[in-house]
C-alpha atoms as a PDB file:
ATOM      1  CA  UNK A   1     102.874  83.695 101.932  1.00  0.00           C
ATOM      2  CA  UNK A   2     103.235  86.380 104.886  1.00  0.00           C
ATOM      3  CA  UNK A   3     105.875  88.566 102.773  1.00  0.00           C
ATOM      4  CA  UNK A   4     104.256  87.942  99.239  1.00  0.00           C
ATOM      5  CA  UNK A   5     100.716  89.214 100.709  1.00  0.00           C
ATOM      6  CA  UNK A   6     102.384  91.989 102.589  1.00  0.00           C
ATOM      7  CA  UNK A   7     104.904  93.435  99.415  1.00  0.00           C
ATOM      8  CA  UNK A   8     102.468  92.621  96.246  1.00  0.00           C
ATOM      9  CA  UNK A   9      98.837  93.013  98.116  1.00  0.00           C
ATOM     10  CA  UNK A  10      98.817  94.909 101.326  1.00  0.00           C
ATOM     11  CA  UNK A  11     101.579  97.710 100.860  1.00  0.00           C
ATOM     12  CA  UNK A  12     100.257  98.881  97.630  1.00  0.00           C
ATOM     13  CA  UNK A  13      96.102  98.985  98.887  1.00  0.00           C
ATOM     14  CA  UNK A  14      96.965 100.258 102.491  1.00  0.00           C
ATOM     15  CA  UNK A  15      99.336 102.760 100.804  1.00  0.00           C
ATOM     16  CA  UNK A  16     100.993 103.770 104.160  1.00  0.00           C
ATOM     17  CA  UNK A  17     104.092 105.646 104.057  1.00  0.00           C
ATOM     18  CA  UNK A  18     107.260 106.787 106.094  1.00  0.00           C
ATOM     19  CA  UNK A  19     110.495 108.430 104.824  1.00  0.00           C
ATOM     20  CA  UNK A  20     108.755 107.835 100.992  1.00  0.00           C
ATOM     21  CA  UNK A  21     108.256 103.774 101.257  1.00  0.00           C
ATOM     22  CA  UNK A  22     105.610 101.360 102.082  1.00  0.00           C
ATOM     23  CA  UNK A  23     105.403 100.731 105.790  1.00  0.00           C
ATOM     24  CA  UNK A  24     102.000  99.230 106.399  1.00  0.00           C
ATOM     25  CA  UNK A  25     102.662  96.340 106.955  1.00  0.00           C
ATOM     26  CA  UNK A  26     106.012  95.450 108.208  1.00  0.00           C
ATOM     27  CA  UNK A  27     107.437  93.088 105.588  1.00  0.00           C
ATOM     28  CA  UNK A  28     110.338  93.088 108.037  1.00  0.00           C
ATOM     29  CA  UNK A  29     108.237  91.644 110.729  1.00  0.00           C
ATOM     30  CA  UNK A  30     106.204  89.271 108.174  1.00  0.00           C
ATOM     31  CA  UNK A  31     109.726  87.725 106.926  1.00  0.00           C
ATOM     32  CA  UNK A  32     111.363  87.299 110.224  1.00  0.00           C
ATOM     33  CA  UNK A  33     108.144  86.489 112.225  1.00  0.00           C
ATOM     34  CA  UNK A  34     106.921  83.812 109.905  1.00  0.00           C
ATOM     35  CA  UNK A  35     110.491  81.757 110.375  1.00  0.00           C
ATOM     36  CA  UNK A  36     110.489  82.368 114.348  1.00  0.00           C
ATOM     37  CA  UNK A  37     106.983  80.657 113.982  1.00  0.00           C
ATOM     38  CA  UNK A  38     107.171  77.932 112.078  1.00  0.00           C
ATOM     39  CA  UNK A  39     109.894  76.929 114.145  1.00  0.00           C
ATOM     40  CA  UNK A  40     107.910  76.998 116.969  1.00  0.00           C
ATOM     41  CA  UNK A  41     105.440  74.977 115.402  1.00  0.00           C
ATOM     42  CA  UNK A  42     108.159  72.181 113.929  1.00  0.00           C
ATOM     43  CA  UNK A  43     109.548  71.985 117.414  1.00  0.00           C
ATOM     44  CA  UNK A  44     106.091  71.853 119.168  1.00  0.00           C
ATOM     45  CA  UNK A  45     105.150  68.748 116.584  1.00  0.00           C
ATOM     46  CA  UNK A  46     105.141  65.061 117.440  1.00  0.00           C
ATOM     47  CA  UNK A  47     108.403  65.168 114.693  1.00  0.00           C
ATOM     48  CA  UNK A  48     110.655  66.806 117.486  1.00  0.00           C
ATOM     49  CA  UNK A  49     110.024  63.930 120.205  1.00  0.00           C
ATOM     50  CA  UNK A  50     113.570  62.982 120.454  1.00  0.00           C
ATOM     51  CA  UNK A  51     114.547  66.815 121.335  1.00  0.00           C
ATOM     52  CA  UNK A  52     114.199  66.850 125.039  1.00  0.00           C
ATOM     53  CA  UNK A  53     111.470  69.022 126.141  1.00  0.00           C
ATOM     54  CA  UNK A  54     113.502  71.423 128.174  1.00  0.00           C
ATOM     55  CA  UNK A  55     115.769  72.182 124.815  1.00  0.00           C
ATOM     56  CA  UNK A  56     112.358  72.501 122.911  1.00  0.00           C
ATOM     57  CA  UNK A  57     110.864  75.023 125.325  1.00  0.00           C
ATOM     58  CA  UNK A  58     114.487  76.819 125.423  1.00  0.00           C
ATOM     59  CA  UNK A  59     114.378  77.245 121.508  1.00  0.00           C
ATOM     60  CA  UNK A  60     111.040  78.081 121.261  1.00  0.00           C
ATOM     61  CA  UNK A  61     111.146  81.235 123.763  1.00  0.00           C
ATOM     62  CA  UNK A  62     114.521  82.036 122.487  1.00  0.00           C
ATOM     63  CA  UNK A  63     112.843  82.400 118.630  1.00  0.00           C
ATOM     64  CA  UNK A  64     109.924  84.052 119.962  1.00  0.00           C
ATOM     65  CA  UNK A  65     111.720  86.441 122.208  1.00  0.00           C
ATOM     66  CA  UNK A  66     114.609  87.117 119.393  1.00  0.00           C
ATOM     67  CA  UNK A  67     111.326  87.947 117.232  1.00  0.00           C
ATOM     68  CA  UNK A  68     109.775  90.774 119.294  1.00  0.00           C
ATOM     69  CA  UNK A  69     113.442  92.302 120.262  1.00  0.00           C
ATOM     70  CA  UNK A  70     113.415  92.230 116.032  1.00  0.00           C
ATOM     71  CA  UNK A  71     109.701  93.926 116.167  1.00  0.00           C
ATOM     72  CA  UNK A  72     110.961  96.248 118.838  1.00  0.00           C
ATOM     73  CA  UNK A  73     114.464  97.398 117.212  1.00  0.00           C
ATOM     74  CA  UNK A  74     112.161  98.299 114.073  1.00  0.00           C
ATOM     75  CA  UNK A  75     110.142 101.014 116.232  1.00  0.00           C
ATOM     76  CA  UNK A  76     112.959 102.349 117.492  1.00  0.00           C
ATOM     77  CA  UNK A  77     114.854 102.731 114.612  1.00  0.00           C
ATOM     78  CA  UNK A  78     111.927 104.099 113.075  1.00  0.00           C
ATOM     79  CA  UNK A  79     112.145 101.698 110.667  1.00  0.00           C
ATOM     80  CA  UNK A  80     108.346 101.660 111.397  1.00  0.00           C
ATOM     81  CA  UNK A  81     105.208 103.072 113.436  1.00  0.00           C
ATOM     82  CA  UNK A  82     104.490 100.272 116.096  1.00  0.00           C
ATOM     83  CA  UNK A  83     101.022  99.664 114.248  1.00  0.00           C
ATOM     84  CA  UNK A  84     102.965  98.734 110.900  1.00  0.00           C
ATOM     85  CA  UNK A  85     104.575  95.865 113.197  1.00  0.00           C
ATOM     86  CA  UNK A  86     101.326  94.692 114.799  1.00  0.00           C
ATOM     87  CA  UNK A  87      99.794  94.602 111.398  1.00  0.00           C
ATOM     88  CA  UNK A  88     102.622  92.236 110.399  1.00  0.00           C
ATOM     89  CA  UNK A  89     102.340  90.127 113.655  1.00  0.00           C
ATOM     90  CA  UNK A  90      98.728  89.823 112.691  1.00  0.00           C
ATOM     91  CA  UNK A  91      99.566  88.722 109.150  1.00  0.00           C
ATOM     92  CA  UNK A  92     102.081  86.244 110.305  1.00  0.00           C
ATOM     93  CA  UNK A  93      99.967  84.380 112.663  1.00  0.00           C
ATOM     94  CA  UNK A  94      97.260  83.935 109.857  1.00  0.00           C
ATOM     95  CA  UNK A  95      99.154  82.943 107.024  1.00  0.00           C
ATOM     96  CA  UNK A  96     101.489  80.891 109.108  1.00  0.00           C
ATOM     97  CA  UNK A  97      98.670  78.628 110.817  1.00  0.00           C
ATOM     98  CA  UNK A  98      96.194  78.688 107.449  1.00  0.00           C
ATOM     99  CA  UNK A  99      99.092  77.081 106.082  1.00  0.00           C
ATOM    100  CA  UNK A 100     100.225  74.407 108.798  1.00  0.00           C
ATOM    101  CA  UNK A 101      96.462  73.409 108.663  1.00  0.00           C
ATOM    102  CA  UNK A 102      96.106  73.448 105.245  1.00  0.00           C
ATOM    103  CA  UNK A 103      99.614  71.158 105.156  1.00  0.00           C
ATOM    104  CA  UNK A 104      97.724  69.061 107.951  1.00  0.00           C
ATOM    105  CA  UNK A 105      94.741  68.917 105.790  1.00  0.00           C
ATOM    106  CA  UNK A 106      96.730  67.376 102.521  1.00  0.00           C
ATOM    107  CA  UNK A 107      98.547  65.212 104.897  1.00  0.00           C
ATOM    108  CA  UNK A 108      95.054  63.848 106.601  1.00  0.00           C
ATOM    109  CA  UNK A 109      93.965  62.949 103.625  1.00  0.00           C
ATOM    110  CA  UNK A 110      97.010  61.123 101.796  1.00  0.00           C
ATOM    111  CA  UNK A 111      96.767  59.434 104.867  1.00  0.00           C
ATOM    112  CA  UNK A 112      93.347  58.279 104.429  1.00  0.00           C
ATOM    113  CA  UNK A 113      93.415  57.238 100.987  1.00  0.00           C
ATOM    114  CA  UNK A 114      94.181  53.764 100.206  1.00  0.00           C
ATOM    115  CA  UNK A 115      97.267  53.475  97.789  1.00  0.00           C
ATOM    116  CA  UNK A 116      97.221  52.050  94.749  1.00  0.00           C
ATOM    117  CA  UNK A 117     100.519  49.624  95.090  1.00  0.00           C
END
């Protein structure tokens, strides 16, 4: 969801450019970002209960720390302006938790309903 908004929607309307192509914002950071955080939210879930806690918490900041060396490394390779990668941080962590509530929200109600077996 994070890279389809950002290539097909955002790029194009924004129309934000360095070195010639789209930079606002950072599919880069939309692609790799979304992955670092839905593992964070699989392995913060009642699924991952037979993970030990201290591995969990290991993973987690590993992924999330591996993520903003990735968001970093862009700037400095001018790759893009530091504002591109916010504005894909900011995309992430909305279409990333829309979706694990909307997921939640299915899953409530399957739940719920009584089945017809």
């Amino acid at each position: 969801l994070a890279t389809g908004l950002t290539e097909y929607v955002l790029k194009p309307v924004v129309d934000r450019r360095l070195y010639g192509y789209f930079a606002f914002p950072s599919g880069h950071t939309a692609g790799f970002g979304s992955v670092m955080v839905v593992l964070a939210i699989v392995l913060l879930g009642p699924a991952c209960g037979s993970i030990p806690t201290p591995v969990r918490r290991g993973v987690i900041t590993a992924a999330l720390l591996l993520a903003l060396c990735c968001m970093l490394g862009l700037i400095a390779a001018q790759f893009h302006y530091a504002s591109d990668v916010l504005g894909g941080l900011f995309l992430v962590l909305a279409s990333v938790i829309t979706v694990a509530l909307a997921v939640d929200a299915v899953a409530d109600r399957l739940r719920r309903e009584p089945s017809d077996a």
